[in-house]
Protein backbone atom coordinates (compact mmCIF):
# COMPACT_ATOMS: atom_id res chain seq x y z
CA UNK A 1 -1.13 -0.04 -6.02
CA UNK A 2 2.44 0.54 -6.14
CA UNK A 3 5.70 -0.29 -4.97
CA UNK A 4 9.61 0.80 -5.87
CA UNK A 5 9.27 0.04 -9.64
CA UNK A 6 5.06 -1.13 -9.59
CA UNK A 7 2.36 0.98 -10.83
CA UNK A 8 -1.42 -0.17 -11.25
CA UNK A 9 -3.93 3.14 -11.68
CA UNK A 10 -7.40 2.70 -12.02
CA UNK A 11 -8.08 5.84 -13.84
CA UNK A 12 -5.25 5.13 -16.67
CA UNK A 13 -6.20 2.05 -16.56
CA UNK A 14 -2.83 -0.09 -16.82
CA UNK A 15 -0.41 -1.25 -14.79
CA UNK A 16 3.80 0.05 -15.26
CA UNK A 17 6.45 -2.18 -13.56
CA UNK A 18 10.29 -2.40 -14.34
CA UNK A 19 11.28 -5.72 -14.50
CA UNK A 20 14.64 -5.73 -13.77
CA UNK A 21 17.73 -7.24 -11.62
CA UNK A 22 17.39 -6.92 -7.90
CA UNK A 23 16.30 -2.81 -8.01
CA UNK A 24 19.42 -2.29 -9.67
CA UNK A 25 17.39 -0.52 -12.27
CA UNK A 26 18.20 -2.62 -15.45
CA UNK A 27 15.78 -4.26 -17.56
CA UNK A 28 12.34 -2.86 -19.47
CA UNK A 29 8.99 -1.00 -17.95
CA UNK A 30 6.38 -2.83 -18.75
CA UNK A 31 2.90 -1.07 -19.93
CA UNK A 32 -0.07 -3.35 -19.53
CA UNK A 33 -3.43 -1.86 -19.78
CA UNK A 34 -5.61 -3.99 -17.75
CA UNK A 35 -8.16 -5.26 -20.54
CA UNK A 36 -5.38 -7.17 -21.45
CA UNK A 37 -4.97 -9.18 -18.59
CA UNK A 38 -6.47 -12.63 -17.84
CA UNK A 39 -5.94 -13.08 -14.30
CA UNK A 40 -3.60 -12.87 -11.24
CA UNK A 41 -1.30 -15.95 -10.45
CA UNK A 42 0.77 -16.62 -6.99
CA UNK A 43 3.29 -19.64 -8.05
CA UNK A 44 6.17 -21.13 -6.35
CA UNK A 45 9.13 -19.06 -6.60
CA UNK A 46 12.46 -21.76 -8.22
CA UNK A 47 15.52 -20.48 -6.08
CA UNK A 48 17.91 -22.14 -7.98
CA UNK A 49 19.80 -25.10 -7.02
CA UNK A 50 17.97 -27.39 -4.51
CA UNK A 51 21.05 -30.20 -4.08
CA UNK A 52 23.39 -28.57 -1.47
CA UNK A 53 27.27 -29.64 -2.53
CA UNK A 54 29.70 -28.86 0.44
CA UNK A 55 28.65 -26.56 3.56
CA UNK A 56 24.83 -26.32 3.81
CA UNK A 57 23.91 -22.42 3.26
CA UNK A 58 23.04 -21.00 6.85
CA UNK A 59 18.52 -21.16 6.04
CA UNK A 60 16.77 -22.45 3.38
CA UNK A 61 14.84 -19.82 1.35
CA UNK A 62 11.21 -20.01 -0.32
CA UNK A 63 9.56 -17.97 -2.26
CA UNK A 64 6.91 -17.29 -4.71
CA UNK A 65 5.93 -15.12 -7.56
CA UNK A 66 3.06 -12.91 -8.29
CA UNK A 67 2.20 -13.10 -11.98
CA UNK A 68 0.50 -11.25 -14.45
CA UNK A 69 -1.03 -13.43 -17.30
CA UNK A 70 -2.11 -11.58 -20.14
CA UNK A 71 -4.21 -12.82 -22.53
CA UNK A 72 -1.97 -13.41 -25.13
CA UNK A 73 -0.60 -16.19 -22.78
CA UNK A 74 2.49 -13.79 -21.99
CA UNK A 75 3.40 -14.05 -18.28
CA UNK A 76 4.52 -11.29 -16.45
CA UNK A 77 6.59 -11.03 -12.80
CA UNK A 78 5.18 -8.37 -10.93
CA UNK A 79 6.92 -8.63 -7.40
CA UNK A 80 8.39 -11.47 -5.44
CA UNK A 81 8.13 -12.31 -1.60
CA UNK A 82 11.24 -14.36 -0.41
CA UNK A 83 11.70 -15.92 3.41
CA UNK A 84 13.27 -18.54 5.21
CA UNK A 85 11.80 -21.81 5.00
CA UNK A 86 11.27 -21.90 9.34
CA UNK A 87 7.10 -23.04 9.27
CA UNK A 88 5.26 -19.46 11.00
CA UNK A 89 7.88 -17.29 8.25
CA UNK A 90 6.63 -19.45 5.21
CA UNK A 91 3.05 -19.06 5.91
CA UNK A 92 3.42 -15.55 6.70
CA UNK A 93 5.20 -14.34 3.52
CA UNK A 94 2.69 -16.93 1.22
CA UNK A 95 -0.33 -15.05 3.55
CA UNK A 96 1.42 -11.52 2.13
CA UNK A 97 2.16 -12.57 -1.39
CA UNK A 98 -1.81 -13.58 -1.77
CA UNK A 99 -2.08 -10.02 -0.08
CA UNK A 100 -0.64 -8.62 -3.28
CA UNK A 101 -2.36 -10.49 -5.65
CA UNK A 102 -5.68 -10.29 -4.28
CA UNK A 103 -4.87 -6.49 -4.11
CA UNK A 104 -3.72 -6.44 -7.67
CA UNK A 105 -6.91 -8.74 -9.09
CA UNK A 106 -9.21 -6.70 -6.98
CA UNK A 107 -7.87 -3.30 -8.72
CA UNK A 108 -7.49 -4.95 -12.22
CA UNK A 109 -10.76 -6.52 -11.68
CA UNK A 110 -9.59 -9.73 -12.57
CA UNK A 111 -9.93 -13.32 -11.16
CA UNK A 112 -6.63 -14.49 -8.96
CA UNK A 113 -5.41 -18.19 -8.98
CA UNK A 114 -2.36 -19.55 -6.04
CA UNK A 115 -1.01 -22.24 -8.15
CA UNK A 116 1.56 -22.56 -5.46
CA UNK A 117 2.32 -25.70 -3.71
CA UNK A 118 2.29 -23.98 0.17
CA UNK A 119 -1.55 -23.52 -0.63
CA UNK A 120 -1.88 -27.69 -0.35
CA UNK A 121 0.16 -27.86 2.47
CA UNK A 122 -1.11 -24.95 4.56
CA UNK A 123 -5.11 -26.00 4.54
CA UNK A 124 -7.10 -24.36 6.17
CA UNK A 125 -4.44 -21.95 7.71
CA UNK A 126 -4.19 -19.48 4.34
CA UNK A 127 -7.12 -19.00 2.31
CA UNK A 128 -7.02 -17.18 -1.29
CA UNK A 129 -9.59 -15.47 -2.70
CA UNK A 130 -10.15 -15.13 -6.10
C-alpha cells in the first residue's frame, strides 16, 4: 500500500510514512515494522474550532484519521480523509477512510477498530470490518 509519503511492504515487512505538514515535506519518516503494531484505528478527525465567531465559513468540514497503534501505546497518523459535512459526502469519505484501514490491517495482518462517531450514526449504511 502506498500513497505520496505512505509505504507498507509485505516482504520488508514495515510500513514508512512522513508525517509531516500538508505534503509540504517537513516533519520525520516513520519506520514501523509491522510486529510492532497492535491494530488499525479510524477516529474522528478534531478540525479545530467548532464555535463559529463572525461570518460562518462557506461548508462545514469532517474528517477522520487512520491510526497506527503500536504496541508500545504510541499512536501514529497514517493518512487523513477530509469532506464537507453535506450527508451522501460524509458517508462516502468515512466508507473510504475504513477502505484504508481495512487495506492497511489486512496487509499488516492486524485487527482494525472505527472508534469514530459517524460509525453510530450511519448504522447499517457503513459497515467495518475488522
Amino acid at each position: 500500500i502506498f500513497g505520496s509519503h505512505t509505504l507498507f511492504d509485505r516482504g520488508k515487512q514495515s510500513g514508512r510514512f512522513q508525517q509531516g505538514l500538508m505534503g509540504l515535506g517537513l516533519g520525520t519518516v516513520e519506520l514501523v515494522p509491522f510486529w510492532k503494531i497492535e491494530r488499525v484505528v479510524v477516529e474522528d478527525l478534531d478540525l479545530g474550532e467548532k464555535e463559529v465567531r463572525g461570518l460562518r465559513p462557506p461548508l462545514e468540514l469532517v474528517g477522520w484519521d487512520v491510526v497506527l497503534v503500536k504496541a508500545s501505546g504510541r499512536r501514529l497518523s497514517v493518512g487523513q480523509v477530509i469532506v464537507p459535512g453535506e450527508e451522501e459526502l460524509v458517508q462516502e469519505g468515512f466508507g473510504r477512510a475504513v477502505a484504508v484501514a481495512e487495506a492497511i490491517g489486512a496487509l499488516v495482518e492486524k485487527p482494525v477498530r472505527v472508534e469514530a462517531a459517524v460509525e453510530e450514526a450511519a448504522g447499517d449504511q457503513v459497515e467495518a470490518g475488522g
